[in-house]
PDB file of N, CA and C in Angstrom:
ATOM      1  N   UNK A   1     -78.722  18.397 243.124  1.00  0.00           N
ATOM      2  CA  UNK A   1     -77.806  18.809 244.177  1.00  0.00           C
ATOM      3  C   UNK A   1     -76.442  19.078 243.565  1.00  0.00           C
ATOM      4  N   UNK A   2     -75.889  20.273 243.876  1.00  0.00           N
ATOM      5  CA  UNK A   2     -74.575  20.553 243.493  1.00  0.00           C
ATOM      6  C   UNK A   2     -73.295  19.607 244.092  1.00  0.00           C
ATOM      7  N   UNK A   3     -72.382  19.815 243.430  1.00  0.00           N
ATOM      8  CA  UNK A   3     -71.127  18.989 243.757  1.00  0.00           C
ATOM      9  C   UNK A   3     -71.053  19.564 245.433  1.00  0.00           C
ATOM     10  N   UNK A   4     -70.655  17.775 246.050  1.00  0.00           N
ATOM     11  CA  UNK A   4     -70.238  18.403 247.587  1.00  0.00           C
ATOM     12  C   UNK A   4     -69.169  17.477 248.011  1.00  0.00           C
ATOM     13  N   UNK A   5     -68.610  18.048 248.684  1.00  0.00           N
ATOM     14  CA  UNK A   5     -67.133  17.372 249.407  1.00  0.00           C
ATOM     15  C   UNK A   5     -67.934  16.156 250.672  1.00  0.00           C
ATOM     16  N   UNK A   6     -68.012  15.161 250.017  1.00  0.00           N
ATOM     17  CA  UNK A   6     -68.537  14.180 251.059  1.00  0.00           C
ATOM     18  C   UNK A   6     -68.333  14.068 252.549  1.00  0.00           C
ATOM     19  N   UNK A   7     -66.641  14.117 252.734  1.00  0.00           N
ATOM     20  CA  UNK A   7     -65.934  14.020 253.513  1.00  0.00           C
ATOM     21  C   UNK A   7     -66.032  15.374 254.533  1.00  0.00           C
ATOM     22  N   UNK A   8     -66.306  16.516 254.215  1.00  0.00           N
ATOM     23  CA  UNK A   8     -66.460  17.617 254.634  1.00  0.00           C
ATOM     24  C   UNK A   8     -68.264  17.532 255.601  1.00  0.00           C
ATOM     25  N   UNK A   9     -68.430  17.233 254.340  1.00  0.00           N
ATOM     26  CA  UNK A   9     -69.917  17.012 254.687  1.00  0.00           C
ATOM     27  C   UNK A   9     -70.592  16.304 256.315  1.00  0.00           C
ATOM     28  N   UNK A  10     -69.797  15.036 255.919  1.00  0.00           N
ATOM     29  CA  UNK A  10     -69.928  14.163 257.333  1.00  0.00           C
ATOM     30  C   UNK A  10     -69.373  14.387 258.065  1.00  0.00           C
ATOM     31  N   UNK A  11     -68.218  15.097 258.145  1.00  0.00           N
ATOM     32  CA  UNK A  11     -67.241  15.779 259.398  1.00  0.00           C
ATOM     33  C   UNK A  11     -68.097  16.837 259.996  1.00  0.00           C
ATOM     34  N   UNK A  12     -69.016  17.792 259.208  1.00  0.00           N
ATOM     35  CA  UNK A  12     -70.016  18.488 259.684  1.00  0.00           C
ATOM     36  C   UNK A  12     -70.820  18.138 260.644  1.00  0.00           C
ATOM     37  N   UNK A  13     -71.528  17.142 260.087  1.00  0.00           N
ATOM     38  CA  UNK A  13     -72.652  16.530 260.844  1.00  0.00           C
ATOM     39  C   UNK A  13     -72.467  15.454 261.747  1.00  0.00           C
ATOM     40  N   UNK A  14     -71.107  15.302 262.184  1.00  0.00           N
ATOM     41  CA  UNK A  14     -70.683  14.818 263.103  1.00  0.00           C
ATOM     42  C   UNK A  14     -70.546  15.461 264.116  1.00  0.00           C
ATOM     43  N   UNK A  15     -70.280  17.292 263.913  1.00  0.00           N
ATOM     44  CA  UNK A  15     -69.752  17.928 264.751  1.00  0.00           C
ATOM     45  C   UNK A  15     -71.450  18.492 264.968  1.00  0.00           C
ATOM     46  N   UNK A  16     -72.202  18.175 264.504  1.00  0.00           N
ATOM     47  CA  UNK A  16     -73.374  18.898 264.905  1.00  0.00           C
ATOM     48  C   UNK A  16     -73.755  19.583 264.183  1.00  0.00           C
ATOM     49  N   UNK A  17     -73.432  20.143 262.959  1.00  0.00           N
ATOM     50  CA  UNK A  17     -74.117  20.878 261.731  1.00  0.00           C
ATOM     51  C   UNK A  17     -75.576  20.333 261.587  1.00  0.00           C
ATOM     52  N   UNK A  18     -76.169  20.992 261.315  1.00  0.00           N
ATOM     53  CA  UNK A  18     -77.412  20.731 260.835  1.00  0.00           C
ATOM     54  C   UNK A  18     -77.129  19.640 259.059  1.00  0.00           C
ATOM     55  N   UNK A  19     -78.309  19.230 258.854  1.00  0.00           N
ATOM     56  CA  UNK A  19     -77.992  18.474 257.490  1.00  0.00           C
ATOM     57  C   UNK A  19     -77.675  19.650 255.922  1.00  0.00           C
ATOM     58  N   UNK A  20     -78.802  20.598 256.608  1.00  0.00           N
ATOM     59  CA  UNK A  20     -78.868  21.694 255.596  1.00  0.00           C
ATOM     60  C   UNK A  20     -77.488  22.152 255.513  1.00  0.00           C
ATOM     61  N   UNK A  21     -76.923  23.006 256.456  1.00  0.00           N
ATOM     62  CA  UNK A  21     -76.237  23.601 256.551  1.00  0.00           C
ATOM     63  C   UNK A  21     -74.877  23.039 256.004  1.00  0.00           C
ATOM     64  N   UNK A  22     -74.400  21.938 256.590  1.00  0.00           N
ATOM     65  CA  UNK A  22     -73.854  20.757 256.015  1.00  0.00           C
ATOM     66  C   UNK A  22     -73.656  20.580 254.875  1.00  0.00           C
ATOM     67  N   UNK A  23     -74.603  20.573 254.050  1.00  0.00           N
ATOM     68  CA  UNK A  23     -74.583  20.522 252.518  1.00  0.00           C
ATOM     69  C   UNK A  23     -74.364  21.581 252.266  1.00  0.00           C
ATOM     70  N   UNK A  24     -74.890  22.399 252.760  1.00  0.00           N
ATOM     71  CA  UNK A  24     -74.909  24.329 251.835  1.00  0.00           C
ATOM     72  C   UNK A  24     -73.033  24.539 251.835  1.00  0.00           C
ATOM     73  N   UNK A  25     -72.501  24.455 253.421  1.00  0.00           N
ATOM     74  CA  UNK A  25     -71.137  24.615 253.604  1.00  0.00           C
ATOM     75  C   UNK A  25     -70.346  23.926 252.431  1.00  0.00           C
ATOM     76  N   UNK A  26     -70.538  22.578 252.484  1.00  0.00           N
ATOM     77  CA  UNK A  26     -70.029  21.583 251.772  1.00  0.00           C
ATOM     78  C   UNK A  26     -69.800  22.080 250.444  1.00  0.00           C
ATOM     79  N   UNK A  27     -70.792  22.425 249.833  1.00  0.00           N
ATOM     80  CA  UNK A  27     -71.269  22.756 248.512  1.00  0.00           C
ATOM     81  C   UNK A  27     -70.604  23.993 247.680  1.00  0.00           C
ATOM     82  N   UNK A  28     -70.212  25.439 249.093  1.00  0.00           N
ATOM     83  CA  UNK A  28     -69.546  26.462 249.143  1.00  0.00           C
ATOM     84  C   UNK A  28     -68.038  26.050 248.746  1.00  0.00           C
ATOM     85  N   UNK A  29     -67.371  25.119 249.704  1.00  0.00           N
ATOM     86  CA  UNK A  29     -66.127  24.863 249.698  1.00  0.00           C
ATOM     87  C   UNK A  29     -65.881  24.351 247.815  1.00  0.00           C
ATOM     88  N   UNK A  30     -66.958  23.296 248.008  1.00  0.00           N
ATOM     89  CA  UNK A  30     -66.581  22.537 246.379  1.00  0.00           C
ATOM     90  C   UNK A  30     -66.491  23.724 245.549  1.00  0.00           C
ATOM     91  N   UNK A  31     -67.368  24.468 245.591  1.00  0.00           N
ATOM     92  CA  UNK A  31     -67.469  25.473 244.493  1.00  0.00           C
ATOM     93  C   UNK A  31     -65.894  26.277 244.702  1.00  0.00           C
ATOM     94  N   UNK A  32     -65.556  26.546 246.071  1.00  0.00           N
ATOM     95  CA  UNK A  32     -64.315  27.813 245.685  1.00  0.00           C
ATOM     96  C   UNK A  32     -63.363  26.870 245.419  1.00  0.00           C
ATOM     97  N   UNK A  33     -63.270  25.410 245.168  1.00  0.00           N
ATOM     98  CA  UNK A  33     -61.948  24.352 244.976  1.00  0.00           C
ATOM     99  C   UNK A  33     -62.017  24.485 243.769  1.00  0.00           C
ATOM    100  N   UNK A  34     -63.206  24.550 243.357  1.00  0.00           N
ATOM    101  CA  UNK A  34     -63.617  24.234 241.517  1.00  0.00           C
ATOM    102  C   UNK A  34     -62.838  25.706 240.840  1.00  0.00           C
ATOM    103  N   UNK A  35     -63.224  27.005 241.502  1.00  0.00           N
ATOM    104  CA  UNK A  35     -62.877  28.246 241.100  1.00  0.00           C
ATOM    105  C   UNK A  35     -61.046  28.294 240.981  1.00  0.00           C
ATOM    106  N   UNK A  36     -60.761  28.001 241.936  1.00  0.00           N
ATOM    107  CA  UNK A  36     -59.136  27.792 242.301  1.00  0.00           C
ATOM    108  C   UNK A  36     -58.683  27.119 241.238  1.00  0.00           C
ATOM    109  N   UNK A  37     -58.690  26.461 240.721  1.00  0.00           N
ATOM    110  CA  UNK A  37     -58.325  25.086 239.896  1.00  0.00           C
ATOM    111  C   UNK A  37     -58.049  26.151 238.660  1.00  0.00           C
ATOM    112  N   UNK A  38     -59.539  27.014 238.152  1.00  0.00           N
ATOM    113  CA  UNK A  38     -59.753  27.321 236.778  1.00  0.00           C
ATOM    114  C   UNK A  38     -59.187  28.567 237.103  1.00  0.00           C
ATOM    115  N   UNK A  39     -58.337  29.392 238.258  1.00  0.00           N
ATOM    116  CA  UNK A  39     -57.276  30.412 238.100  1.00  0.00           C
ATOM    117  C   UNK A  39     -55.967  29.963 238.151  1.00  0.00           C
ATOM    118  N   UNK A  40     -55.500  28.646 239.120  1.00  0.00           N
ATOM    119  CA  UNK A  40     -54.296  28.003 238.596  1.00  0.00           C
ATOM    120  C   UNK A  40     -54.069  27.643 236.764  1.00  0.00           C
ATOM    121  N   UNK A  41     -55.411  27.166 236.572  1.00  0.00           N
ATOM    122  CA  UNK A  41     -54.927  26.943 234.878  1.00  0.00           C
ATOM    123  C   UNK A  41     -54.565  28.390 234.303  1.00  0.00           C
ATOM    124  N   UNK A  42     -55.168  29.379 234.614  1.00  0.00           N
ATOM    125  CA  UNK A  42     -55.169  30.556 233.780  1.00  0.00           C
ATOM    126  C   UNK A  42     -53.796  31.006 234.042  1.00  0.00           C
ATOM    127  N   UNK A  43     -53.653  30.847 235.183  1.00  0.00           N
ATOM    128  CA  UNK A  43     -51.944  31.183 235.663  1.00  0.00           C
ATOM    129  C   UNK A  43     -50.962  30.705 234.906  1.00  0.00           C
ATOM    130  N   UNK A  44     -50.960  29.349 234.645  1.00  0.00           N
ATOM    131  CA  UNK A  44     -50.051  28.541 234.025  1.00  0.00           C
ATOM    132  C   UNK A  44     -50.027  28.919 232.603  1.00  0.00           C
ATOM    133  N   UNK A  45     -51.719  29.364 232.272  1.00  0.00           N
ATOM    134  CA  UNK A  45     -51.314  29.610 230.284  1.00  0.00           C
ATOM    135  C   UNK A  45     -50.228  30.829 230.529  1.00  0.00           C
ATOM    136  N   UNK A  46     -50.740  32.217 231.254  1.00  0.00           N
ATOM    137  CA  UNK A  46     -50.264  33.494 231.782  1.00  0.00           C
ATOM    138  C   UNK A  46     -48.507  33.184 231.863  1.00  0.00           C
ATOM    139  N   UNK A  47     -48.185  32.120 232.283  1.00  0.00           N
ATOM    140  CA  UNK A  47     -46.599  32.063 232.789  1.00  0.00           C
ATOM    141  C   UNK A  47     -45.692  31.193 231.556  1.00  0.00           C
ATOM    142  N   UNK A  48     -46.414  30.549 230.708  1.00  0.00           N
ATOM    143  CA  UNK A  48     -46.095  30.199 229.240  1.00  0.00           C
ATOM    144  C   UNK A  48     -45.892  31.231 228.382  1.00  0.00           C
ATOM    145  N   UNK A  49     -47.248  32.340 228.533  1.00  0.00           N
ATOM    146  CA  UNK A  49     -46.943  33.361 227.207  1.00  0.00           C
ATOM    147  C   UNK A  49     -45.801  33.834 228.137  1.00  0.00           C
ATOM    148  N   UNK A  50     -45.812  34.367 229.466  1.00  0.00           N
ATOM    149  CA  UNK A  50     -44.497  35.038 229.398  1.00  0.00           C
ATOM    150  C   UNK A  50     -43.235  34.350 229.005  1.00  0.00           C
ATOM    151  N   UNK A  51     -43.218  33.179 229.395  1.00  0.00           N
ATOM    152  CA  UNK A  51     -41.682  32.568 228.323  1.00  0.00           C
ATOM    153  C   UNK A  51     -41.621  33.069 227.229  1.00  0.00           C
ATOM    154  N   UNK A  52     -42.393  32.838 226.435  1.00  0.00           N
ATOM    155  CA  UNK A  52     -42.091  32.385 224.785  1.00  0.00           C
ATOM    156  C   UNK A  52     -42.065  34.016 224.737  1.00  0.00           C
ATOM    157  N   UNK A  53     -42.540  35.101 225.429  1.00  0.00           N
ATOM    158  CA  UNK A  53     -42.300  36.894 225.183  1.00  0.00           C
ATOM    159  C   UNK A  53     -40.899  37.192 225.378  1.00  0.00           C
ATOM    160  N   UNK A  54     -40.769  36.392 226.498  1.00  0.00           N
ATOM    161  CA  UNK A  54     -39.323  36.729 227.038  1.00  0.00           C
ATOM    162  C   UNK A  54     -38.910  35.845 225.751  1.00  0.00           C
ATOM    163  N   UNK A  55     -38.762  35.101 225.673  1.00  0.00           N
ATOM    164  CA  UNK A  55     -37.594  34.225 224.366  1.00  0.00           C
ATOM    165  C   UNK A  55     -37.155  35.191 223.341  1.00  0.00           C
ATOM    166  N   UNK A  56     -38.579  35.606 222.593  1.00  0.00           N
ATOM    167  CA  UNK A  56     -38.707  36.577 221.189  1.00  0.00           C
ATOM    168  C   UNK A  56     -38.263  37.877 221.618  1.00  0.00           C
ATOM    169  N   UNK A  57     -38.412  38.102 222.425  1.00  0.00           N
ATOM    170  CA  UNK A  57     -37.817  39.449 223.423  1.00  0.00           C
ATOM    171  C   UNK A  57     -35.801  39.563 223.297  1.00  0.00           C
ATOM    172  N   UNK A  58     -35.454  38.779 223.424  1.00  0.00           N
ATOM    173  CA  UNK A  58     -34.068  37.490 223.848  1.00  0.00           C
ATOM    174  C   UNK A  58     -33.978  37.566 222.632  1.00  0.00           C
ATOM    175  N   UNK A  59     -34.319  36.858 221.589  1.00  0.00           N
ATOM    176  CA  UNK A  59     -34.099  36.844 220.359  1.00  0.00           C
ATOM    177  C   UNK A  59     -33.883  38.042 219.264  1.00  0.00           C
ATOM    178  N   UNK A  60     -34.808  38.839 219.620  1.00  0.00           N
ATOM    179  CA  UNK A  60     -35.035  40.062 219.132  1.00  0.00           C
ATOM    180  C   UNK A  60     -33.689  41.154 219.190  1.00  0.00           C
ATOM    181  N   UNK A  61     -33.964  41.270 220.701  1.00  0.00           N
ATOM    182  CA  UNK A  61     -32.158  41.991 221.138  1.00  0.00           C
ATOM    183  C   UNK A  61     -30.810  41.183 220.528  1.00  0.00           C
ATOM    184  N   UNK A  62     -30.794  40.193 220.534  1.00  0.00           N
ATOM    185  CA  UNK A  62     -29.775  39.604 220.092  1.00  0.00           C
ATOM    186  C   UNK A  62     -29.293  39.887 218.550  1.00  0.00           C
ATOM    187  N   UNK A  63     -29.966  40.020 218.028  1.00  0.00           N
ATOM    188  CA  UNK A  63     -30.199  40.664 216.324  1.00  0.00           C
ATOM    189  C   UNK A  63     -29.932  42.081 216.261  1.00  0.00           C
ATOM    190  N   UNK A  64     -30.492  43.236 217.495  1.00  0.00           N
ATOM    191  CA  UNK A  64     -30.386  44.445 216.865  1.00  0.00           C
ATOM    192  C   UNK A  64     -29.215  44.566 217.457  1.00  0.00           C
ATOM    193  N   UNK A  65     -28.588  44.272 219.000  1.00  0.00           N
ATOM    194  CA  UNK A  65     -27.657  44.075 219.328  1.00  0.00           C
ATOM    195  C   UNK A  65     -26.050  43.422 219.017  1.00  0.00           C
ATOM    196  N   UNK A  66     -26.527  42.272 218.496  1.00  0.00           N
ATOM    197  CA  UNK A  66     -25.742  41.265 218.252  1.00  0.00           C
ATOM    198  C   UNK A  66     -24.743  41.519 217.551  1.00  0.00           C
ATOM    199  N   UNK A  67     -25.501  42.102 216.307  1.00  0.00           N
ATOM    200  CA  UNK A  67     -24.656  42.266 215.166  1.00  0.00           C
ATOM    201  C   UNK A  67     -25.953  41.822 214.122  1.00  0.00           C
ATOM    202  N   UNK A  68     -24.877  41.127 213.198  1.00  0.00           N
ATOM    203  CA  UNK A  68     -25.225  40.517 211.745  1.00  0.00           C
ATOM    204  C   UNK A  68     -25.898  39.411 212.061  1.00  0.00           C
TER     205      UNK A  68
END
């Protein structure tokens, strides 16, 4: 059985979900929480390289600009 949001789960089948369904839902949600997670990380590497571009970027001008 795939990862499932427990809590989701029994809130289901409280409200009358079937057991199946319940799990299948459950199981959906875990999966797009799991997906979310591994595009926030990708975001965060994504917003690092842009610092350190912008820095060398910054750095760069400062030299042809700058002077000496």
């Amino acid at each position: 059985m795939a990862l499932q949001l427990g809590a989701l789960r029994e809130a289901l089948l409280e409200a009358g979900a079937s057991a199946e369904k319940a799990g299948s839902a459950s199981e959906e949600v875990a999966a797009y929480d799991n997906r979310l997670e591994r595009v926030e990380s990708g975001l965060r590497l994504v917003q690092a390289m842009l610092g350190v571009n912008l820095l060398l970027t910054a750095g760069v001008l400062w030299r042809v600009i700058g002077g000496h």
